[in-house]
N, C-alpha and C. Protein backbone atom coordinates (compact mmCIF):
# COMPACT_ATOMS: atom_id res chain seq x y z
N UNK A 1 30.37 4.55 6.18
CA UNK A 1 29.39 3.71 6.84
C UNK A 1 28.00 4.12 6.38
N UNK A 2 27.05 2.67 6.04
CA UNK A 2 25.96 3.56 5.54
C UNK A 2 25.02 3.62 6.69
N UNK A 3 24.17 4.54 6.74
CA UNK A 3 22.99 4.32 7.84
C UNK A 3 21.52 4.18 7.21
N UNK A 4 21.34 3.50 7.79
CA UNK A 4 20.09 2.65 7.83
C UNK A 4 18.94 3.52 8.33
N UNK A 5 17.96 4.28 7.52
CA UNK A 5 16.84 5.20 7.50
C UNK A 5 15.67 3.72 7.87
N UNK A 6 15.15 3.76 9.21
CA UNK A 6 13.88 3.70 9.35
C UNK A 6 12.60 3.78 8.22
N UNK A 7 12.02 2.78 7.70
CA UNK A 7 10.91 2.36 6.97
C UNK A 7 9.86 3.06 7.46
N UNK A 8 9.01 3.90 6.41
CA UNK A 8 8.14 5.12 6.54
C UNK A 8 6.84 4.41 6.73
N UNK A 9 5.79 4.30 7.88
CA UNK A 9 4.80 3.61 7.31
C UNK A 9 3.57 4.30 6.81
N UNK A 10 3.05 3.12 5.87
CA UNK A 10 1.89 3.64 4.84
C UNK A 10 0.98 4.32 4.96
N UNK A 11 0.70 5.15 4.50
CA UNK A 11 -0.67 5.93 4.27
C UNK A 11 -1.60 5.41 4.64
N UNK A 12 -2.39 5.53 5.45
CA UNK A 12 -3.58 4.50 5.84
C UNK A 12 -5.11 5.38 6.32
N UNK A 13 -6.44 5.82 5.66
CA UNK A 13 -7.27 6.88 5.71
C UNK A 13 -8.54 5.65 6.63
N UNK A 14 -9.33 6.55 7.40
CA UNK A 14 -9.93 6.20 8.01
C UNK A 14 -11.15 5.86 6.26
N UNK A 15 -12.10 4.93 7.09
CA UNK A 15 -13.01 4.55 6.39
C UNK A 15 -14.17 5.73 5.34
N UNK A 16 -14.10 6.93 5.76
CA UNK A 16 -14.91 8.07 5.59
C UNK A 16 -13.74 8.93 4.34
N UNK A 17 -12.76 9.63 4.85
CA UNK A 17 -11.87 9.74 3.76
C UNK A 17 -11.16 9.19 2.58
N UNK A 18 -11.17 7.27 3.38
CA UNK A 18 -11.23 6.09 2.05
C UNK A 18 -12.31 6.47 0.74
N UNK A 19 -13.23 6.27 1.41
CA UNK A 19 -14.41 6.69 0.57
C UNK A 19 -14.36 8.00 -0.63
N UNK A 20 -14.21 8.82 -0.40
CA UNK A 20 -13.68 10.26 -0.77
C UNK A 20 -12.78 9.70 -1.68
N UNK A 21 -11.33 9.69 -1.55
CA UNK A 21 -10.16 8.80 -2.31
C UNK A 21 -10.73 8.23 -3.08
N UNK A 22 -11.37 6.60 -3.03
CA UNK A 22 -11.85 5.54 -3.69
C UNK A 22 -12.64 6.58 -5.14
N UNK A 23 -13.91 7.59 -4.75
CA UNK A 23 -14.71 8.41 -5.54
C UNK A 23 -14.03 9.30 -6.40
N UNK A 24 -13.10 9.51 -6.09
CA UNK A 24 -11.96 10.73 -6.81
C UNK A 24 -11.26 9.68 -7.46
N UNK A 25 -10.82 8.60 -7.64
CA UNK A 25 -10.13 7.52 -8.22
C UNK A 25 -11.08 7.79 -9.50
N UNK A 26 -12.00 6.63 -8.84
CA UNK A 26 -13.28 6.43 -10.22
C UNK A 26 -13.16 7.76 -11.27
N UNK A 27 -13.38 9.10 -10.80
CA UNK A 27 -13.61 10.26 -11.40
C UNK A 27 -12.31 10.51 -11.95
N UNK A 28 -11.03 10.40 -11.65
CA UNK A 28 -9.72 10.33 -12.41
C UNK A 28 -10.08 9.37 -13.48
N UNK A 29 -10.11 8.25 -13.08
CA UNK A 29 -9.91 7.48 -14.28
C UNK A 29 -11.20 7.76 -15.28
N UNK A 30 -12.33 8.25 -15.35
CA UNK A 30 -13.20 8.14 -15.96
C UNK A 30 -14.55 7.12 -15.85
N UNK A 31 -14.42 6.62 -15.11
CA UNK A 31 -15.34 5.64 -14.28
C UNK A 31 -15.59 4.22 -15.25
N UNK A 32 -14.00 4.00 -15.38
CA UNK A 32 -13.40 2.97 -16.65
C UNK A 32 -12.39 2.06 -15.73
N UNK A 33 -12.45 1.24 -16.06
CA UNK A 33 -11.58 0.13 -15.83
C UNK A 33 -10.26 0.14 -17.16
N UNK A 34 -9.25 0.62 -16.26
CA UNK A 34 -7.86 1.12 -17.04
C UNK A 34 -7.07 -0.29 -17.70
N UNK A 35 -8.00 -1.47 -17.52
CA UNK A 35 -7.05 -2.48 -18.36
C UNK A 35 -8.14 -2.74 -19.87
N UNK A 36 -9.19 -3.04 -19.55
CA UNK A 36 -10.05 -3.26 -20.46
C UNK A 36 -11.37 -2.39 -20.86
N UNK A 37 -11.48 -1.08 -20.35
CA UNK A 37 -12.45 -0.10 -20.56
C UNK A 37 -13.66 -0.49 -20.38
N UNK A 38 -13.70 -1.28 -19.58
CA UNK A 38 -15.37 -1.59 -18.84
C UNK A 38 -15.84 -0.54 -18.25
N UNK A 39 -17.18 -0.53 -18.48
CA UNK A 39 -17.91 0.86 -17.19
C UNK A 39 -18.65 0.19 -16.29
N UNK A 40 -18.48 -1.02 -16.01
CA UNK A 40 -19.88 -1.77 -15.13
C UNK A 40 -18.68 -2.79 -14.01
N UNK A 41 -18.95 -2.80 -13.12
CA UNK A 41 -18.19 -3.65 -11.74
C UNK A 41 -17.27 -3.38 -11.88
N UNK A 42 -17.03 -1.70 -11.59
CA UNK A 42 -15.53 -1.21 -11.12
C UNK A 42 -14.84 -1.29 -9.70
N UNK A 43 -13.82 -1.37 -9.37
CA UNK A 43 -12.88 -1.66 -8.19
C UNK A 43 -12.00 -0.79 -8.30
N UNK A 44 -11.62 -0.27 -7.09
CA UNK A 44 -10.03 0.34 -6.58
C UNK A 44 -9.42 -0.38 -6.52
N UNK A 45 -7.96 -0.75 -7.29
CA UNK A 45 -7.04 -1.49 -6.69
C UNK A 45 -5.90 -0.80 -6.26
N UNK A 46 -5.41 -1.09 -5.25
CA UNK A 46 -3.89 -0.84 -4.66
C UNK A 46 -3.05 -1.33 -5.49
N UNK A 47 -1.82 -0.84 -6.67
CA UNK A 47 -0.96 -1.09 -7.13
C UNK A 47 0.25 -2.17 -6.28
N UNK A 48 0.82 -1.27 -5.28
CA UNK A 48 1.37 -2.03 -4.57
C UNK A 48 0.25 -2.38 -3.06
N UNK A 49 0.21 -3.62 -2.84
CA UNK A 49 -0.47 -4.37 -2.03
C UNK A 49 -0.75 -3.23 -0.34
N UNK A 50 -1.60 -3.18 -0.02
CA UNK A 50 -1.84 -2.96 1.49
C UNK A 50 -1.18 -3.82 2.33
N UNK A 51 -1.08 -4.98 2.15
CA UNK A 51 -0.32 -5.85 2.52
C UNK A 51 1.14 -5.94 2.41
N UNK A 52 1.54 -5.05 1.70
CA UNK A 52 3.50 -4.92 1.33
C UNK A 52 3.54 -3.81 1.54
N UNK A 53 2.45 -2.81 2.63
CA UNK A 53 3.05 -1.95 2.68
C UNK A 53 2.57 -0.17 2.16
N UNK A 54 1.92 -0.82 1.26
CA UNK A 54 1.02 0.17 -0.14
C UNK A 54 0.10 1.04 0.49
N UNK A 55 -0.08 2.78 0.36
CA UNK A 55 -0.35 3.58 0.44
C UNK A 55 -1.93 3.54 0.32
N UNK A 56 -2.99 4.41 0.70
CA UNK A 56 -3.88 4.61 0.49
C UNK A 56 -4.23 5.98 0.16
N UNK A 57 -3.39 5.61 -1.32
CA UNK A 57 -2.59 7.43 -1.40
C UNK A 57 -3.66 7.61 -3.41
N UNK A 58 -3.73 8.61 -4.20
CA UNK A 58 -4.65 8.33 -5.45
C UNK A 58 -3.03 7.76 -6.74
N UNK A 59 -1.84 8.01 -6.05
CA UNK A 59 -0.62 6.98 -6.86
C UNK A 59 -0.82 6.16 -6.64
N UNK A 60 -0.83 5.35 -5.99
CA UNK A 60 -1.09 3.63 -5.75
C UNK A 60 -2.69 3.36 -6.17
N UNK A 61 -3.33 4.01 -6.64
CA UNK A 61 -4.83 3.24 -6.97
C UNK A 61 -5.11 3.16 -8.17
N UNK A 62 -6.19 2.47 -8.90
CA UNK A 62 -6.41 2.24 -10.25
C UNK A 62 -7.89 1.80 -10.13
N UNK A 63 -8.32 1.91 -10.91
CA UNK A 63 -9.35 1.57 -11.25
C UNK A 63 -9.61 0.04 -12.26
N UNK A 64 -10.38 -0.32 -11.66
CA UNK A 64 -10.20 -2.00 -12.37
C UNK A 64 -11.72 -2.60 -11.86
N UNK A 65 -11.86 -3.09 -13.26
CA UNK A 65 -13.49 -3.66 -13.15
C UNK A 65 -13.13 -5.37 -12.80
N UNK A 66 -14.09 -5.95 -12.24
CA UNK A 66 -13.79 -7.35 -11.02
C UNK A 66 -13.39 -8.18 -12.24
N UNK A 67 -13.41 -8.29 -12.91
CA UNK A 67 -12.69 -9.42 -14.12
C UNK A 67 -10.92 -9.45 -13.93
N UNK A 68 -10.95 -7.75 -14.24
CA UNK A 68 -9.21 -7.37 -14.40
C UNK A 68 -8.64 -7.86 -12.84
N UNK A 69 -9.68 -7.02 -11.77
CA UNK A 69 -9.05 -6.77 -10.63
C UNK A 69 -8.74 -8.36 -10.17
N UNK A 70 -9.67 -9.48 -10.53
CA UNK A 70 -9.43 -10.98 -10.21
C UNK A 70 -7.77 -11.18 -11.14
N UNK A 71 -7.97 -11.25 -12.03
CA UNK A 71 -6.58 -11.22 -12.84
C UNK A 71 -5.71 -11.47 -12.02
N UNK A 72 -5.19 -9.52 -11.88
CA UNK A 72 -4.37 -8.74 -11.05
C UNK A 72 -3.97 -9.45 -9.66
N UNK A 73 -5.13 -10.56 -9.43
CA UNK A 73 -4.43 -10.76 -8.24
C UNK A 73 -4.33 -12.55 -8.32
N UNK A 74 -4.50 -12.90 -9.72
CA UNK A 74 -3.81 -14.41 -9.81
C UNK A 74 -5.49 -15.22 -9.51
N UNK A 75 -6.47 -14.71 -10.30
CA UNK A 75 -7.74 -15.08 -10.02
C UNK A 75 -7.80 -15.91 -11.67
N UNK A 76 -8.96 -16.54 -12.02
CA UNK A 76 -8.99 -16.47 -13.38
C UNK A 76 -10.83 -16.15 -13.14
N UNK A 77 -10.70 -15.81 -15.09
CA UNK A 77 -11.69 -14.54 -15.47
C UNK A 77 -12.08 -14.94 -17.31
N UNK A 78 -13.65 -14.56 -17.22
CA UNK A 78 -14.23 -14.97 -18.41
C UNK A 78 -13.84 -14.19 -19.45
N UNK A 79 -13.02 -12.94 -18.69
CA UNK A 79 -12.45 -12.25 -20.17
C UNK A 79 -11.13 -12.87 -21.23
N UNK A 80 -12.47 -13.05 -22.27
CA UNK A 80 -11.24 -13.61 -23.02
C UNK A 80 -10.04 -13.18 -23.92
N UNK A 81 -9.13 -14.14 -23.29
CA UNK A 81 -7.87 -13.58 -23.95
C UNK A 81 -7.07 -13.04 -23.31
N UNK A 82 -7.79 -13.18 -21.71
CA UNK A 82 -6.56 -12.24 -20.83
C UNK A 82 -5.60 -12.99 -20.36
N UNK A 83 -4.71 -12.23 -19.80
CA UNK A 83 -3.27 -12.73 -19.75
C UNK A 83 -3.20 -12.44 -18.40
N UNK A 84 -3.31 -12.81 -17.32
CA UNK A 84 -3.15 -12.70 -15.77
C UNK A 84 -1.21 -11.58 -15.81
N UNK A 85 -0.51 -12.10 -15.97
CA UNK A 85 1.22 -11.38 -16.32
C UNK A 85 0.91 -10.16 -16.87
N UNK A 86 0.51 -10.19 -18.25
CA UNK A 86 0.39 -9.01 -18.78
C UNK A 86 -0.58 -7.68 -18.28
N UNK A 87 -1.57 -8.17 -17.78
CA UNK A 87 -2.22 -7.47 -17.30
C UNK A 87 -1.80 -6.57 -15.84
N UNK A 88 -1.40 -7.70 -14.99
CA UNK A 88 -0.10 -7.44 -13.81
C UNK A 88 1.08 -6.28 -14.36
N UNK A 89 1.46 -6.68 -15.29
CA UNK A 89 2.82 -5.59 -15.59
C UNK A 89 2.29 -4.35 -16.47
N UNK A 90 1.09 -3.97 -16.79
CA UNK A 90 0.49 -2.81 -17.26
C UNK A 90 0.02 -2.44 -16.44
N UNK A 91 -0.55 -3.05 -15.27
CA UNK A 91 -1.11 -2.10 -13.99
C UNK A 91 0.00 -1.76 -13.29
N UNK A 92 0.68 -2.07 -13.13
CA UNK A 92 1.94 -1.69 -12.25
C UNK A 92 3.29 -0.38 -12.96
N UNK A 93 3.22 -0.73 -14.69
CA UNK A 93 4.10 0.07 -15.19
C UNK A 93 3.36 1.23 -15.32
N UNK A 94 2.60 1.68 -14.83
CA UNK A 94 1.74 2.66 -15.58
C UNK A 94 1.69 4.03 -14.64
N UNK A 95 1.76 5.50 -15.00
CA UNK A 95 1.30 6.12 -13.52
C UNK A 95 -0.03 6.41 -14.23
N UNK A 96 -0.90 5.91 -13.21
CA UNK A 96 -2.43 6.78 -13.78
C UNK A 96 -2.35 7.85 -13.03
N UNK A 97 -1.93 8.16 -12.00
CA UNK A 97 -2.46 8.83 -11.11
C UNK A 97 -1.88 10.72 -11.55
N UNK A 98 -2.54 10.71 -12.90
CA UNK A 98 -2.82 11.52 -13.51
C UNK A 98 -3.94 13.15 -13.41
N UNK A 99 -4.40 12.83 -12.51
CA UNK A 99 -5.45 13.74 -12.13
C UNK A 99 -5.49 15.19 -12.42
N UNK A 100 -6.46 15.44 -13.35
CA UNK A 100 -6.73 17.24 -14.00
C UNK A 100 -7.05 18.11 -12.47
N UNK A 101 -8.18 16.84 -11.83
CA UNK A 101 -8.70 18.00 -10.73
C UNK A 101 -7.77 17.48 -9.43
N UNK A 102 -7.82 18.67 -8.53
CA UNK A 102 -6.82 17.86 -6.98
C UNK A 102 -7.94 17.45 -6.08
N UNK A 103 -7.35 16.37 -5.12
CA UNK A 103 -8.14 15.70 -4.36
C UNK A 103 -7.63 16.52 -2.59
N UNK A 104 -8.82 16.62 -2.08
CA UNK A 104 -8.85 17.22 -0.88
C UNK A 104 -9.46 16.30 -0.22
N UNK A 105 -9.32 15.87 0.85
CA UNK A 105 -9.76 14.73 1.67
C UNK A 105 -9.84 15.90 3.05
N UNK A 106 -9.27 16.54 3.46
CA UNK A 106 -9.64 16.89 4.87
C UNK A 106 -9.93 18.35 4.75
């Protein structure tokens, strides 16, 4: 018989430690937008959605400048040549959450 484990819920940081997170993102990634290497109108994105569930954890975040991050979420965007799909399945296959330095929030 199998049993059925209770659904863990998400990571969720008050607005002050968001902040912190969000800044340590930027500084992981290089203060680059990880689809197209922009340095100007960068964004945190949640890999998997806040809305499905998604962590407010530095695995689930990315860095993405507002062109990509519109993409990513089925927007369209003056960058040309982008591919809304492709761009979707490189942010998602990817672990950035690579980090040299560790993040301390509390």
């Amino acid at each position: 018989m199998k049993q059925i484990l209770p659904k863990q819920s998400p990571i969720r940081l008050d607005q002050q430690d968001y902040q912190k997170l969000r800044e340590h993102v930027l500084r992981r990634d290089g203060w680059r937008c990880q689809v197209c290497g922009s340095l100007s109108n960068l964004e945190v994105h949640h890999k998997e959605l806040r809305s499905q569930s998604g962590d407010d954890s530095d695995q689930n975040l990315i860095t993405l400048c507002v062109a990509c991050h519109s993409l990513v979420h089925g927007g369209q965007s003056a960058n040309a040549g982008a591919k809304p799909n492709a761009i979707r399945k490189r942010v998602s296959s990817q672990n950035w959450a690579t980090s040299k330095e560790p993040l301390t929030l509390f």
